[in-house]
Protein backbone atom coordinates (compact mmCIF):
# COMPACT_ATOMS: atom_id res chain seq x y z
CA UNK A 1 51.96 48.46 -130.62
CA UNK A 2 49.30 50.44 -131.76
CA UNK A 3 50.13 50.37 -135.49
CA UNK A 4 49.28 46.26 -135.08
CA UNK A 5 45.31 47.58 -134.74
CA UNK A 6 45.28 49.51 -137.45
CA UNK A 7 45.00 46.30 -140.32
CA UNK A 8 42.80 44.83 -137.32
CA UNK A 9 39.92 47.74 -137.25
CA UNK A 10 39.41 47.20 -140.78
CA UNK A 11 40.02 43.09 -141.07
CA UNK A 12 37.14 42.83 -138.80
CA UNK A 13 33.94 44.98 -140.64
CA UNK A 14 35.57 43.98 -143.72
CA UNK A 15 35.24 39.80 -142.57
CA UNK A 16 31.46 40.73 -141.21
CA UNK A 17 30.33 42.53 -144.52
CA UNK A 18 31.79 39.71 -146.75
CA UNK A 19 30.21 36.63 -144.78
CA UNK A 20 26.54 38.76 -144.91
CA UNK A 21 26.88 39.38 -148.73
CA UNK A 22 27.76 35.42 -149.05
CA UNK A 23 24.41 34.51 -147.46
CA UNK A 24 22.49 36.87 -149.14
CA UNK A 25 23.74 35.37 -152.66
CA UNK A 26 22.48 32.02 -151.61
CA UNK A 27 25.38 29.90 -150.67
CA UNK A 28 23.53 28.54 -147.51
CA UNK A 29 25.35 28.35 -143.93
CA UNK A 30 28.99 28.03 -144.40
CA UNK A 31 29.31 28.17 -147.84
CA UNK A 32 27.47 25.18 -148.85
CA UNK A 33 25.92 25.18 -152.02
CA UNK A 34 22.17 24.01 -151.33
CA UNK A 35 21.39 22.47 -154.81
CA UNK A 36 18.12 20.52 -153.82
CA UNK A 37 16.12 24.23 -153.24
CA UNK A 38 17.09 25.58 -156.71
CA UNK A 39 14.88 25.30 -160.02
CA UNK A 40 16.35 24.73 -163.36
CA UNK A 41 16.95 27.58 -165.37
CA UNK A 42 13.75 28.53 -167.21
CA UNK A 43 11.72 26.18 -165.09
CA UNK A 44 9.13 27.93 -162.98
CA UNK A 45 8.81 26.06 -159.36
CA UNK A 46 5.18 25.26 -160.62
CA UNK A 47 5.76 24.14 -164.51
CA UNK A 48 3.95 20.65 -165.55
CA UNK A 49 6.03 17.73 -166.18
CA UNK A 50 5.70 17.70 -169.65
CA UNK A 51 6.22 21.60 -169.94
CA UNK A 52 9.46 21.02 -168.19
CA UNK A 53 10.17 17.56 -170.85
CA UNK A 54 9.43 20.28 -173.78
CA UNK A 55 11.68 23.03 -172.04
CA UNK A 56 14.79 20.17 -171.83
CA UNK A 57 14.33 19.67 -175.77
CA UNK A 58 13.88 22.82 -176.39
CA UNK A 59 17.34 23.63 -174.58
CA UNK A 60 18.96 20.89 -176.21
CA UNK A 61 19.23 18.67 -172.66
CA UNK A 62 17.60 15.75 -174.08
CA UNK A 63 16.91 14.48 -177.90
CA UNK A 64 14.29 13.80 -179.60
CA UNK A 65 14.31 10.18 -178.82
CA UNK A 66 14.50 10.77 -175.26
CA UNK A 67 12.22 12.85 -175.55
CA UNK A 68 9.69 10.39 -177.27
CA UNK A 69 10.76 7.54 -174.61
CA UNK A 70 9.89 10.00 -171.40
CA UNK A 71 6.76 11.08 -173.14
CA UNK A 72 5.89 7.61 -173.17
CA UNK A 73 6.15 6.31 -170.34
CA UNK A 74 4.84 8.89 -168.65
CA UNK A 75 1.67 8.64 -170.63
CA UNK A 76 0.59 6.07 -169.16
């Protein structure tokens, strides 16, 4: 009987530790993946919309003629 405690006393810290390190990486409550709070890669929170348009083309997201299109319209 008491050999079925044994994997028991270490399934339990072992369970706590790995659900704190999941939160502290980000994952949100339950492992859900809170997209909506995260910045682009290379885009500061802060960054100008047409600092972020030069970023995309710079990183190959958009071409040129997108570009050129989302420049316009937002020129106006």
């Amino acid at each position: 009987m008491m050999l079925l405690w044994i994997p028991l006393l270490f399934l339990i810290p072992f369970g706590f530790i790995w659900m704190m390190r999941s939160n502290a990486v980000g994952d949100g409550c339950c492992g859900m993946n809170h997209a909506s709070t995260a910045t682009p890669q290379g885009v500061s929170s802060g960054a100008e919309p047409m600092e972020i348009l030069r970023q995309r083309l710079a990183r190959g997201e958009i071409t040129s003629a997108e570009y050129e299109e989302i420049r316009r319209r937002s020129v106006r």
